[in-house]
Protein backbone atom coordinates (compact mmCIF):
# COMPACT_ATOMS: atom_id res chain seq x y z
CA UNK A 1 86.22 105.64 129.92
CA UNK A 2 87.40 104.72 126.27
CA UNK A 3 90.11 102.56 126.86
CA UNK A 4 87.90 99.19 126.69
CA UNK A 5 85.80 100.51 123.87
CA UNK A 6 88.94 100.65 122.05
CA UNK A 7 90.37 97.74 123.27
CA UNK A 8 87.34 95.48 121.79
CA UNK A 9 87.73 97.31 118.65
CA UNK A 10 91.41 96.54 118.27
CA UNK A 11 90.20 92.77 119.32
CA UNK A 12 87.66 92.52 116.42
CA UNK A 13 90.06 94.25 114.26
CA UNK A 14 92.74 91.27 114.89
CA UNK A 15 89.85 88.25 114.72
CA UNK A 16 89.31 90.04 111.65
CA UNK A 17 92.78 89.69 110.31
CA UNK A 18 93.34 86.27 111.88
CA UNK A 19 89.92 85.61 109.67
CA UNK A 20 90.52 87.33 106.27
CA UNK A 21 94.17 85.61 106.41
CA UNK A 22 93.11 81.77 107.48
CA UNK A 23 90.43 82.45 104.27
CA UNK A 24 93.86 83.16 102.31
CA UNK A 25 95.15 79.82 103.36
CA UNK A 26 91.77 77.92 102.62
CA UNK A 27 90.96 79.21 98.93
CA UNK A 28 95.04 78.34 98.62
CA UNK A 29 94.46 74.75 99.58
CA UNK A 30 91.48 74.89 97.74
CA UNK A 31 93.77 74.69 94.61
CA UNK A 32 96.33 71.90 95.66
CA UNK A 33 93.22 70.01 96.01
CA UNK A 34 92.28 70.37 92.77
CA UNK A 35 95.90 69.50 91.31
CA UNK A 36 95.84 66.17 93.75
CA UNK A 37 92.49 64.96 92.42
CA UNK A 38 93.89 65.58 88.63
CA UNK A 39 96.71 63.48 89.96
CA UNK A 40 94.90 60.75 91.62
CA UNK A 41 92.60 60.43 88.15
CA UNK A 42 95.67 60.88 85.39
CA UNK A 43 96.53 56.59 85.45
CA UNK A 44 92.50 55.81 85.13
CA UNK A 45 90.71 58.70 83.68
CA UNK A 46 93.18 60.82 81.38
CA UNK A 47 89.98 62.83 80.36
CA UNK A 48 88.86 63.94 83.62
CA UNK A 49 92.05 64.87 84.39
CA UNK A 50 92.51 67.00 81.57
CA UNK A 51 89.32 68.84 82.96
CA UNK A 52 90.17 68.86 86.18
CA UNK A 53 93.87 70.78 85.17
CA UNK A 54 92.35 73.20 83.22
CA UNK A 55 89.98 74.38 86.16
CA UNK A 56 93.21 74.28 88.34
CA UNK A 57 94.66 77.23 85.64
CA UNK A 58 91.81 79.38 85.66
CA UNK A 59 91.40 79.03 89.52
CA UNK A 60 95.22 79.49 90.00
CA UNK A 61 95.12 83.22 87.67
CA UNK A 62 92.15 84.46 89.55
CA UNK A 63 94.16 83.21 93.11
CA UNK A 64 97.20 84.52 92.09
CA UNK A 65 95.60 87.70 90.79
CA UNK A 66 93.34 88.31 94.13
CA UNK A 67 95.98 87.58 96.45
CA UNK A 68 98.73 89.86 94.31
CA UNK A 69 95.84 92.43 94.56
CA UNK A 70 95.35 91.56 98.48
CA UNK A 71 98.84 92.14 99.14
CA UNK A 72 99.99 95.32 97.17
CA UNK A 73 96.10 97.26 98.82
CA UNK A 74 97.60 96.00 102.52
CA UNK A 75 101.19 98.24 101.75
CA UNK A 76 99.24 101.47 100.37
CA UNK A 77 97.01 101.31 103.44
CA UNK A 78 99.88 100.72 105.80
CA UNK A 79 103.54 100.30 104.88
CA UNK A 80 106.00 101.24 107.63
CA UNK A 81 108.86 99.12 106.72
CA UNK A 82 108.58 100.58 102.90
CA UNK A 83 108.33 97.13 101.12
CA UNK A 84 108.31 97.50 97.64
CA UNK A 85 110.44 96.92 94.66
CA UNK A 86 114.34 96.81 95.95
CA UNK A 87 116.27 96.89 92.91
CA UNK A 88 118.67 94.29 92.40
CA UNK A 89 122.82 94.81 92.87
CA UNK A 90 125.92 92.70 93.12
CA UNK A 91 125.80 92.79 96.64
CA UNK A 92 122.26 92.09 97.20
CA UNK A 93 122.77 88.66 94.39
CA UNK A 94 125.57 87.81 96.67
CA UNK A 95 123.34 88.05 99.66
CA UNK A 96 120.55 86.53 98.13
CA UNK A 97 123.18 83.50 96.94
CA UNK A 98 124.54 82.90 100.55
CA UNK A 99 121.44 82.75 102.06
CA UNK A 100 120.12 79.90 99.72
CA UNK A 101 123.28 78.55 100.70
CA UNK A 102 122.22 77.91 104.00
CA UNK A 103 118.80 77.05 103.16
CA UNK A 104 120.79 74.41 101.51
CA UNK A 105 122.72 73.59 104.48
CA UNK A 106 119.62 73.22 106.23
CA UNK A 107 118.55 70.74 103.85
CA UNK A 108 122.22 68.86 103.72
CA UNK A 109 121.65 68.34 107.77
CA UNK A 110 118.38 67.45 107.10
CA UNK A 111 119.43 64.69 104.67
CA UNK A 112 121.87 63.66 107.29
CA UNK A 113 119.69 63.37 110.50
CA UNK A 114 116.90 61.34 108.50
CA UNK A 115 119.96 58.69 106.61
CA UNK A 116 121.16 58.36 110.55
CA UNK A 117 117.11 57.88 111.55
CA UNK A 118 117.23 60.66 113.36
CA UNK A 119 114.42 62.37 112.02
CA UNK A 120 111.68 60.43 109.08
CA UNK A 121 111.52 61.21 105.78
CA UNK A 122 109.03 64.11 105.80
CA UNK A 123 105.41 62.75 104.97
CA UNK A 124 104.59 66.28 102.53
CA UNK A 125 107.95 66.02 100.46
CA UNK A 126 107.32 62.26 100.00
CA UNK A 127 103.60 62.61 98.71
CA UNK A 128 105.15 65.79 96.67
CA UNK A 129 107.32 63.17 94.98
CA UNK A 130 104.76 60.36 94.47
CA UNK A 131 102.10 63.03 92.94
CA UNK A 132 105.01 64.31 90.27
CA UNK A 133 105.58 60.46 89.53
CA UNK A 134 102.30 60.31 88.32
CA UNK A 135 101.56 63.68 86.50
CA UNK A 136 105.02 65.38 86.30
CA UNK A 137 104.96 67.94 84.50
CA UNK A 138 101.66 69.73 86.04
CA UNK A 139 102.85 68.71 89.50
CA UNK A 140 106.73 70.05 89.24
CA UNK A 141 105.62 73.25 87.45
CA UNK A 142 103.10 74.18 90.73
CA UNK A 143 105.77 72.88 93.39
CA UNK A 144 108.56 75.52 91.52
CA UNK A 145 106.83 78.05 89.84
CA UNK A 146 103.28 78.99 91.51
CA UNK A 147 103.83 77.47 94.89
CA UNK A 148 106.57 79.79 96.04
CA UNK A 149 104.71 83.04 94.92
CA UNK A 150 101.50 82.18 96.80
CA UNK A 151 102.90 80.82 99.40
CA UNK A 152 105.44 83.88 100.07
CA UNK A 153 102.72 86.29 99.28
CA UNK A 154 100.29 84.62 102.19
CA UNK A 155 103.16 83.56 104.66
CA UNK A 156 105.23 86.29 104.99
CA UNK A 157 103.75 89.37 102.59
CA UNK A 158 100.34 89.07 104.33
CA UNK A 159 101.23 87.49 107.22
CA UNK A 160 103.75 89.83 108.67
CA UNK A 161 101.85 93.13 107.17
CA UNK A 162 98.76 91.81 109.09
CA UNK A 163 100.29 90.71 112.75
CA UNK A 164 103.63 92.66 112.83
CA UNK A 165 102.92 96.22 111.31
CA UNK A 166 105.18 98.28 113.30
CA UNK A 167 108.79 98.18 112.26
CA UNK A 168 110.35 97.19 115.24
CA UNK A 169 113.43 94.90 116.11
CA UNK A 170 111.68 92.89 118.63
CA UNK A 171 108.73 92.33 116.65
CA UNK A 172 109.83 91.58 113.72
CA UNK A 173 112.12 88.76 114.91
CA UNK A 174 108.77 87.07 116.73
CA UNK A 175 107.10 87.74 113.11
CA UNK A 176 109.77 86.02 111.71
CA UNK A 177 109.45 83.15 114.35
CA UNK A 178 105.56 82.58 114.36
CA UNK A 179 105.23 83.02 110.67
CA UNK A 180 107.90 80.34 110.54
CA UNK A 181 106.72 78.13 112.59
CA UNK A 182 102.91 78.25 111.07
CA UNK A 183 104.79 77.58 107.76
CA UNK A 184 106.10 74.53 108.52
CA UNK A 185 103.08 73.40 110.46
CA UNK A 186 101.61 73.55 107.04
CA UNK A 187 103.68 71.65 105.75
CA UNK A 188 104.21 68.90 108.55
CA UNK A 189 100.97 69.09 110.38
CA UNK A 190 101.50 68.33 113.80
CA UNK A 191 104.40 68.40 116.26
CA UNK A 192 107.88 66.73 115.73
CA UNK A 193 111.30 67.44 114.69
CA UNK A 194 110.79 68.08 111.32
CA UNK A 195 108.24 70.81 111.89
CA UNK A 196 111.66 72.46 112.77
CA UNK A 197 113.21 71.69 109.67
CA UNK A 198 110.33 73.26 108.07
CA UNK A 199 110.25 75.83 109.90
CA UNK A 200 114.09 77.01 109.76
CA UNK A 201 113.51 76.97 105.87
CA UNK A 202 110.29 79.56 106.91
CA UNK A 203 112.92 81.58 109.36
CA UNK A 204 115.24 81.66 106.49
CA UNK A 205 112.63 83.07 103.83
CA UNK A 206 111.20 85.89 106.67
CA UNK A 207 114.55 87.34 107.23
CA UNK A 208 114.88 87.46 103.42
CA UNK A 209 111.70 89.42 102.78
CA UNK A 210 112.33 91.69 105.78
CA UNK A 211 115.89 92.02 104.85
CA UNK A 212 115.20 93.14 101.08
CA UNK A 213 112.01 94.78 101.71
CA UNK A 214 111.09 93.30 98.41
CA UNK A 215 108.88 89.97 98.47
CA UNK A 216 110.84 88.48 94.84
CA UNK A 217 113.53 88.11 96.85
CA UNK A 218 112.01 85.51 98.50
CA UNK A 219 109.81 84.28 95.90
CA UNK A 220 113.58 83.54 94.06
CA UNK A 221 114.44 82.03 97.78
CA UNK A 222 111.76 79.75 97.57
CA UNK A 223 111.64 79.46 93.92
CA UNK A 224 115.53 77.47 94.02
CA UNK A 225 114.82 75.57 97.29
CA UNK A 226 111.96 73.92 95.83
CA UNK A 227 113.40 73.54 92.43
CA UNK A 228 116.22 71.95 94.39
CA UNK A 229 114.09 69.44 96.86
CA UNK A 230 112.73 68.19 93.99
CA UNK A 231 115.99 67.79 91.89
């Protein structure tokens, strides 16, 4: 008798995740926008560029400051898999240092497969580089320093807290898969090879946050591949 009433109600509950999150990834975008159309008006209107960068600030403190507060109110509600603040050891920096490594391998065969035309230059990386070309300094410090915290916060702190709650093996390998694999669909936008480039860097930076229990981990992660890419 109250098995379907409950079923519908755990189905609205998770259309109301899936909604509250893709709104996470909208009012995100919502602020590279703004940054692109300072960059697109920096050569021909300086002014309005100006403008535009210092509504990107104040919208990127109250983002950063929402989703921080989004985040830490999903763990007090629900935190099986204790996430918090891991404090850091030799043995966790050494840990932390081999697996940029192979983030870094990832990129080196990356490198590789699109100098052999294997795979083409990815399309997001290449208008990353063209926007720093013409506003540097704005566009490196939001690629290296404010990117990788919202980005970590929405694709795996949120993510994984909203679709994978329960702290078990099998599920938190698929989290680690799908939130991977929506991360670099972000990034690429449609289907091809390099959405698996992408989305091994994603794979990489989901075992890190479920491995530490501690999203700076992979805000650090993140933090030296992009400073990297860009380098």
């Amino acid at each position: 008798m109250h098995k379907a009433p409950r079923g519908i109600m755990a189905l609205f509950d998770w259309l109301g995740r899936c909604g509250y999150w893709v709104g996470f990834v909208i009012i995100y975008l919502a602020d590279s926008l703004i940054l692109t159309t300072a960059t697109g008006l920096a050569s021909t209107q300086p002014a309005a560029a100006t403008r535009m960068i210092g509504i990107m600030l104040i919208y990127s403190a109250g983002l950063l400051a929402f989703i921080s507060w989004r985040y830490q109110k999903q763990l007090d509600y629900d935190n099986p898999r204790h996430f918090g603040r891991t404090p850091l050891t030799f043995q966790r920096f050494g840990q932390l240092i081999a697996l940029f490594l192979l983030m870094y391998g990832v990129q080196i065969l990356w490198s590789v497969l699109i100098g052999a035309h294997v795979l083409s230059s990815p399309a997001n990386q290449t208008t990353i580089n063209q926007q720093v070309q013409q506003l540097p300094f704005w566009n490196l410090a939001y690629s290296v320093f404010f990117a990788p915290v919202i980005e970590e916060l929405i694709f795996r702190g949120i993510f994984l807290n909203y679709f994978f709650r329960k702290n078990n093996r099998w599920l938190n390998i698929l989290g680690v898969l799908v939130s991977g694999l929506i991360f670099g669909y972000m990034h690429v936008g449609g289907l091809s090879w390099t959405l698996l480039m992408y989305s091994a860097l994603g794979w990489v930076l989901g075992f890190t946050y479920l491995h530490f229990r501690d999203v700076r981990y992979n805000i650090a992660l993140h933090f030296m591949n992009n400073a990297l890419s860009l380098l």
